[in-house]
Protein backbone atom coordinates (compact mmCIF):
# COMPACT_ATOMS: atom_id res chain seq x y z
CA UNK A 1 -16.85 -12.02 1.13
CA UNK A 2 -18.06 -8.30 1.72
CA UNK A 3 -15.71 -6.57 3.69
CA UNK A 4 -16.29 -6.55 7.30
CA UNK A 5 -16.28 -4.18 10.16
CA UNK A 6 -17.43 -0.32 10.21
CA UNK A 7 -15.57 2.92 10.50
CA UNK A 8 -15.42 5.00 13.51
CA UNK A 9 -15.91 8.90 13.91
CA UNK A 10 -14.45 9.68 15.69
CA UNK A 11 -11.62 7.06 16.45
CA UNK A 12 -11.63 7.14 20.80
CA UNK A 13 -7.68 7.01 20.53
CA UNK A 14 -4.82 8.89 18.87
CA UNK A 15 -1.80 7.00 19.55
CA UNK A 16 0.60 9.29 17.59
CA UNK A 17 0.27 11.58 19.72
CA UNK A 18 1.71 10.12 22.61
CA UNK A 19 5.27 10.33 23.32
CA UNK A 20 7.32 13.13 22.27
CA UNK A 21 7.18 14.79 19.23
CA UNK A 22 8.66 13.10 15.67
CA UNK A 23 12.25 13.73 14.90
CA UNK A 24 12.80 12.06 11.41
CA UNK A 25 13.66 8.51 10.76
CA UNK A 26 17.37 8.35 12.20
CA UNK A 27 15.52 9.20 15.67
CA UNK A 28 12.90 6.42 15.06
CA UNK A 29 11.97 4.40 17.55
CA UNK A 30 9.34 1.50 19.06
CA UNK A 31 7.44 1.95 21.90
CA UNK A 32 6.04 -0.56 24.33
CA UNK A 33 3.78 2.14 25.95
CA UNK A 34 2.49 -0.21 28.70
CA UNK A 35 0.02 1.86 30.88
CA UNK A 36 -1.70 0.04 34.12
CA UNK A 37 -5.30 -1.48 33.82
CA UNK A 38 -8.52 -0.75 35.21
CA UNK A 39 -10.28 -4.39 34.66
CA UNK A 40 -13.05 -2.45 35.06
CA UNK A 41 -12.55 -1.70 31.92
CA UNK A 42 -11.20 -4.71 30.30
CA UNK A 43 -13.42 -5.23 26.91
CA UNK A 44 -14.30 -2.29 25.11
CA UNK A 45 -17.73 -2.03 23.00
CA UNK A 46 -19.36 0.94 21.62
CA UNK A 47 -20.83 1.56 18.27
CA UNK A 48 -19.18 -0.61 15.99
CA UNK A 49 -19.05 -4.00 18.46
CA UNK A 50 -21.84 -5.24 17.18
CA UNK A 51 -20.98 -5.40 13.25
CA UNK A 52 -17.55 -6.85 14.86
CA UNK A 53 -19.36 -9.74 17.06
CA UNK A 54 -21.81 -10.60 14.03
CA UNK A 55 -18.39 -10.46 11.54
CA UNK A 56 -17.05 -13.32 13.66
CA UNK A 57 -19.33 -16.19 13.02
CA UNK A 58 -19.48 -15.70 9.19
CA UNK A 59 -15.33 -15.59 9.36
CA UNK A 60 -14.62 -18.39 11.20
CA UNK A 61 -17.69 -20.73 8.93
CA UNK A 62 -15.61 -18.88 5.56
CA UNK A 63 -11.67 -19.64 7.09
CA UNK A 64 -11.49 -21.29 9.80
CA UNK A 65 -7.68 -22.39 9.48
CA UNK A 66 -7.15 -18.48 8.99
CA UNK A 67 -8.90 -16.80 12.09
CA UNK A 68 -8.46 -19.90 14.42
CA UNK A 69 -6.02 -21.51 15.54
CA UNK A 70 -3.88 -23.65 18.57
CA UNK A 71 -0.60 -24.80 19.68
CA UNK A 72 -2.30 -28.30 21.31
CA UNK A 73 -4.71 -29.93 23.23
CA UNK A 74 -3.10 -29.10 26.36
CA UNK A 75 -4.13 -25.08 25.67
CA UNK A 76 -7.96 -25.92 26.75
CA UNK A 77 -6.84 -25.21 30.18
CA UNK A 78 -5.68 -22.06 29.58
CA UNK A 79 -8.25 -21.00 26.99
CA UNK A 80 -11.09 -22.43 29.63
CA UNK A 81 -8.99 -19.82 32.73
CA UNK A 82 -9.94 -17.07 30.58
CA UNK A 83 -13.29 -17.57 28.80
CA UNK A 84 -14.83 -18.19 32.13
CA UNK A 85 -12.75 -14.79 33.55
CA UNK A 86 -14.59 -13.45 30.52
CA UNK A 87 -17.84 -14.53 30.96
CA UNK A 88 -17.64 -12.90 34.44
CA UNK A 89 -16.88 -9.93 33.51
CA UNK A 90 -19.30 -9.32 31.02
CA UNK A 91 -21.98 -10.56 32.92
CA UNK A 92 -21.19 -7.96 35.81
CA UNK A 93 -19.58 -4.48 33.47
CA UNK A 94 -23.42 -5.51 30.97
CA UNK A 95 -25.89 -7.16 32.81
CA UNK A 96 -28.50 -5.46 30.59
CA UNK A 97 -26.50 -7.18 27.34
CA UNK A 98 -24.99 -10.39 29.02
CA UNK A 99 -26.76 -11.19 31.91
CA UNK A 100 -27.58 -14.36 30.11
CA UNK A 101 -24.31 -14.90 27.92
CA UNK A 102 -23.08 -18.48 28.25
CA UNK A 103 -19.94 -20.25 26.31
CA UNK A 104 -21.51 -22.31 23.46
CA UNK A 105 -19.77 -25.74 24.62
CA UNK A 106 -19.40 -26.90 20.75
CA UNK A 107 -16.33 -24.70 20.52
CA UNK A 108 -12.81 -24.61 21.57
CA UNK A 109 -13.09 -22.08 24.57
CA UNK A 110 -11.02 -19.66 23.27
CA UNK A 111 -12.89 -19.67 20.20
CA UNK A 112 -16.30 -19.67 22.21
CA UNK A 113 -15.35 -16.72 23.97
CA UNK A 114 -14.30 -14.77 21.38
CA UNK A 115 -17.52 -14.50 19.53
CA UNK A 116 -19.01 -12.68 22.86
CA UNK A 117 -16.85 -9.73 22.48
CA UNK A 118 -15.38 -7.19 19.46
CA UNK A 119 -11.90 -8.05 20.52
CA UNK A 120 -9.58 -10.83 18.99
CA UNK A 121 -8.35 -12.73 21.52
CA UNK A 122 -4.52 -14.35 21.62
CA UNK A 123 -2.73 -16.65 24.48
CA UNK A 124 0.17 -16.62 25.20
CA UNK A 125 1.18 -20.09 27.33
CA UNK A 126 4.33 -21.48 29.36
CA UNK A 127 5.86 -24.47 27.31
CA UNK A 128 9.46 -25.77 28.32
CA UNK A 129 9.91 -22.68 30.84
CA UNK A 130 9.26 -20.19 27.84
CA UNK A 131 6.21 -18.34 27.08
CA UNK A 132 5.34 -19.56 23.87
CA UNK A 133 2.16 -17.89 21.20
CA UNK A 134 -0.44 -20.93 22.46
CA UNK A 135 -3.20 -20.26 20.17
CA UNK A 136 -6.00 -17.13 18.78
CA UNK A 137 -8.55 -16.10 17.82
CA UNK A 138 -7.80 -13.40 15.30
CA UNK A 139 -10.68 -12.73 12.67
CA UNK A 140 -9.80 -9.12 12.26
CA UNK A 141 -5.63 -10.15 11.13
CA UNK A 142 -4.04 -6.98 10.53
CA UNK A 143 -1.37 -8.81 8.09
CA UNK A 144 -1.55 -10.85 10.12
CA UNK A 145 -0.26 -15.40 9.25
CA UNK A 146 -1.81 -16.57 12.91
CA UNK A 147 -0.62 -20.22 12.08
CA UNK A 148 3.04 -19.08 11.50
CA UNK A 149 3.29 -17.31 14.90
CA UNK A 150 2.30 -21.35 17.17
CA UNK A 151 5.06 -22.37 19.29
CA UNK A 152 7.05 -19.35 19.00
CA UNK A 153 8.95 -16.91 21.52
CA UNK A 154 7.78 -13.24 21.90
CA UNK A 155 11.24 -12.54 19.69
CA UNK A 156 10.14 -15.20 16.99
CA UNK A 157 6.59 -13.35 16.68
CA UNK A 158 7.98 -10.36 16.36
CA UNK A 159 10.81 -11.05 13.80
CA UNK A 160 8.68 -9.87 10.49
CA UNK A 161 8.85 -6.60 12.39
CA UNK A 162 11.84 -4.10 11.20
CA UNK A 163 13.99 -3.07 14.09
CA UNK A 164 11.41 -4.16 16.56
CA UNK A 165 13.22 -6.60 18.05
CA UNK A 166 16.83 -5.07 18.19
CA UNK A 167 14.94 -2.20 19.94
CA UNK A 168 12.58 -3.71 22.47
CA UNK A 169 13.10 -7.38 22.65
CA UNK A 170 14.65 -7.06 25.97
CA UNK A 171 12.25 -4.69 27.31
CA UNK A 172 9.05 -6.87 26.23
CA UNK A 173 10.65 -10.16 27.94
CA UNK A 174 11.44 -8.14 30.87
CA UNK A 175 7.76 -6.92 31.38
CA UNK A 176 6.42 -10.76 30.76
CA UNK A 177 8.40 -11.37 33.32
CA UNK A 178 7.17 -9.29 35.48
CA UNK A 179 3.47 -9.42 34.81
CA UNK A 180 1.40 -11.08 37.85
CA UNK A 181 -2.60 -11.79 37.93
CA UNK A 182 -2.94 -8.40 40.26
CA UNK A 183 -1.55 -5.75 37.86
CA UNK A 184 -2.98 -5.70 34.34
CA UNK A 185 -1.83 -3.41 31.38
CA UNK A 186 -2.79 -2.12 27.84
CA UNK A 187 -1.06 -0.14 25.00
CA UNK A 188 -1.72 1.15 21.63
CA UNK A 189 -0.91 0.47 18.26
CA UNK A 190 -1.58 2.20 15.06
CA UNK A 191 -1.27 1.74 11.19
CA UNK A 192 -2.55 3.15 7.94
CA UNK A 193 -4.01 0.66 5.13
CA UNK A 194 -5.64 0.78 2.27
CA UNK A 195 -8.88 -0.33 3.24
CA UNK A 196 -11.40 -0.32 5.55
CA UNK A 197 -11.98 -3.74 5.68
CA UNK A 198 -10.49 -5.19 9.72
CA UNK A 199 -9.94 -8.20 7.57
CA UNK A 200 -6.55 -7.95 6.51
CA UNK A 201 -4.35 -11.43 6.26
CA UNK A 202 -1.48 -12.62 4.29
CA UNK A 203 -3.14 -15.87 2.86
CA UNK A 204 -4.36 -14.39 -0.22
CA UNK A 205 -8.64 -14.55 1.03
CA UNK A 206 -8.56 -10.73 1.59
CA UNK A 207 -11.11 -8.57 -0.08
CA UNK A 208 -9.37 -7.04 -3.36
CA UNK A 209 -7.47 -3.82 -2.76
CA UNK A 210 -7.52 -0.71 -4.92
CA UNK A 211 -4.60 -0.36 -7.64
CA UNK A 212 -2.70 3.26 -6.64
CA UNK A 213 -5.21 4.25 -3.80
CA UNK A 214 -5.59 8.02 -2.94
CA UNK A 215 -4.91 9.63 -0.06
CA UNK A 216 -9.17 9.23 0.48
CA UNK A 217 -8.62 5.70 -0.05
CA UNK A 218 -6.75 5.11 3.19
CA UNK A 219 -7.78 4.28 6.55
CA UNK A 220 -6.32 4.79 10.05
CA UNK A 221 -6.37 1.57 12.01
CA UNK A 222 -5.73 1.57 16.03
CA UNK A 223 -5.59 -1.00 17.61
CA UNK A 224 -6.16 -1.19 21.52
CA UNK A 225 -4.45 -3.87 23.45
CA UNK A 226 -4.83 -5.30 27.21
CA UNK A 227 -2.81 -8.03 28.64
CA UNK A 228 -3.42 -9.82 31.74
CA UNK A 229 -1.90 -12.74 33.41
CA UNK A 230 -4.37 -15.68 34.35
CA UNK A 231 -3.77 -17.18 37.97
CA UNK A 232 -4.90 -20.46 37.77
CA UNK A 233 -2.52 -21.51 34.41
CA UNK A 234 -0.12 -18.39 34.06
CA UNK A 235 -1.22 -18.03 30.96
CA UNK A 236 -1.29 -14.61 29.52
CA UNK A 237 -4.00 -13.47 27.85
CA UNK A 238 -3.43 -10.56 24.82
CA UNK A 239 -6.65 -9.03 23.42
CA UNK A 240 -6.84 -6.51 20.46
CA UNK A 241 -10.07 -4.08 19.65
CA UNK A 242 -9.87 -2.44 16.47
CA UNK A 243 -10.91 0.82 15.29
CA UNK A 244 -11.01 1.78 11.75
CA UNK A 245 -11.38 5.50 10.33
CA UNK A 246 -10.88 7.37 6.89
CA UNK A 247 -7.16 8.94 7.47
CA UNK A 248 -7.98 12.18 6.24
CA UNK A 249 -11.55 12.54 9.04
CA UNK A 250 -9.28 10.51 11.38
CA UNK A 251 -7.74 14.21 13.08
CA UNK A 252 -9.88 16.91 14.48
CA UNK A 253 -7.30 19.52 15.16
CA UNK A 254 -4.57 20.78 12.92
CA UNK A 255 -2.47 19.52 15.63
CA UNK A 256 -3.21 16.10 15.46
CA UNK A 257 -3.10 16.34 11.36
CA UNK A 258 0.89 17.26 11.96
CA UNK A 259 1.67 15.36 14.18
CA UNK A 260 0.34 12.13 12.15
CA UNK A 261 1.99 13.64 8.91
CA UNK A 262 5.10 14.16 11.32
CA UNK A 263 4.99 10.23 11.97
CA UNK A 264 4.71 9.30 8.39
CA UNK A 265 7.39 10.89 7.45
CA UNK A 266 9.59 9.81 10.48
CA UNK A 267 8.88 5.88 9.35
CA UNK A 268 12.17 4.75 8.01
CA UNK A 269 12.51 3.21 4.74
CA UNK A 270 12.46 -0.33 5.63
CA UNK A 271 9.26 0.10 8.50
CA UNK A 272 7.33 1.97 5.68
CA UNK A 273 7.81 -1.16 3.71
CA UNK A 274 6.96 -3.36 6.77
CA UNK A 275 3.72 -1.22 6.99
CA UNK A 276 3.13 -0.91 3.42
CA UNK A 277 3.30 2.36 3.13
CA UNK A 278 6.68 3.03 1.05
CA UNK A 279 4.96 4.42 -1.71
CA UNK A 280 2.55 6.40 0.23
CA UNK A 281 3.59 7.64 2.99
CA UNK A 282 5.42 11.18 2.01
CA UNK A 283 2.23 11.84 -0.02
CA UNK A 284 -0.40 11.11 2.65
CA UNK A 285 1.57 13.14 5.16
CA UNK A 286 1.24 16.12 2.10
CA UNK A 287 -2.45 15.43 2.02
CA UNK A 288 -2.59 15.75 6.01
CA UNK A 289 -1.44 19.14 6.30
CA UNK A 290 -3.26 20.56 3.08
CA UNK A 291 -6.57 19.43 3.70
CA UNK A 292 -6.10 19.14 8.02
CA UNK A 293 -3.83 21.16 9.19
């Protein structure tokens, strides 16, 4: 399958440069970043939703076990809470584009719903007094196994993750917790691959990678997260828009160039490995600062 997705330029957000300023790997740190929610502003389109919306279909017809998946039958609930929420919400932030949408009632809700909108779309649901990963859909996996994660505690989906845990696993449970229907939130992430392609899982059906990519070769990824509690079920629903841009036309300011090549080079060894980026990372930070800074 052709890759999927399109770059951005610019990308809208720069998480590296929030926070303070990069101190080397002994200072390294991960960030939950939580910042409070307009729901105004929930989805996010723009210029490259609609090669994302039209990537969906052709995904989930080519791997359906690898972009889709569910905890049980007992998540329809849930998944119906939130793809009528929505529904709603497009219909009244777009008329003009959804004043028309409806949920196509041959699909799983959650599935239906995410084919309206660029963002994946992961639940997280109350099982046995935890909250448990209930289901997904995730066509745009960034290394992403979404079967692995079903059933499993915020601290059991975030095990693969160096240090990530032992850092914030208290803080993350904590703001769970905490999170009520009223208040929403959202947060950044950010990586660097290989590829442009928002495509990216662990089962092997990724398009093929190039052997000792250049500094050209790679792409920033940023990911933009919201998660909102659902009244009705509790559930919690956890959406992800991705934005995908050549690294080295990803800064605009020799500012921003440093400070990215300042948070390469404060990954420690075993996150650069977790990211994939142990045997690129010094030299993409070089690149950085002689052609962007």
């Amino acid at each position: 399958m052709e890759p999927v997705g399109v770059t951005v330029d610019p990308v809208p957000y720069l998480p590296f440069m929030d926070g303070p300023e990069p101190a080397g790997p002994a200072a390294f740190r991960w960030r939950l970043g939580v910042r409070p929610l307009d729901v105004h502003d929930w989805i996010e389109l723009g210029a490259d939703a609609a090669a994302a919306i039209e990537a969906k279909p052709r995904l989930m017809e080519r791997y359906p076990d690898t972009v889709f998946a569910v905890l049980d039958d007992r998540v329809v609930d849930e998944s119906r809470e939130v793809a009528v929420a929505l529904v709603d919400h497009l219909r009244q932030r777009w008329p003009d584009r959804y004043a028309d949408v409806a949920l196509d009632p041959t699909l799983h809700p959650l599935d239906a719903a995410a084919r309206l909108v660029p963002e994946d779309l992961v639940l997280l649901v109350e099982r046995d007094g935890e909250l448990v990963f209930g289901g997904g859909s995730v066509c745009f996996p960034n290394r992403w196994d979404l079967r692995s994660k079903l059933g499993l505690t915020m601290a059991g989906v975030h095990a693969p993750v160096d240090r990530l845990n032992d850092q914030l696993e208290a803080p993350i449970d904590g703001f769970f917790d905490r999170l009520a229907p009223e208040r929403s939130f959202w947060r950044l992430g950010w990586g660097v691959l290989d590829t442009a392609d928002w495509y990216t899982p662990v089962d092997g059906t990724a398009s093929p990678r190039p052997a000792g990519p250049t500094p050209d070769q790679h792409y920033l990824r940023v990911e933009r997260e919201t998660l909102r509690r659902f009244p009705g079920t509790g559930c919690i629903l956890f959406t992800i828009r991705t934005y995908v841009t050549p690294i080295l036309a990803s800064c605009a300011t020799p500012a921003e160039a440093t400070r990215l090549a300042g948070a390469l080079e404060s990954l420690p060894a075993d996150v650069r490995e977790y990211k994939g980026l142990a045997a690129t990372a010094q030299t993409l930070a070089e690149e950085l600062r002689r052609t962007c800074g």
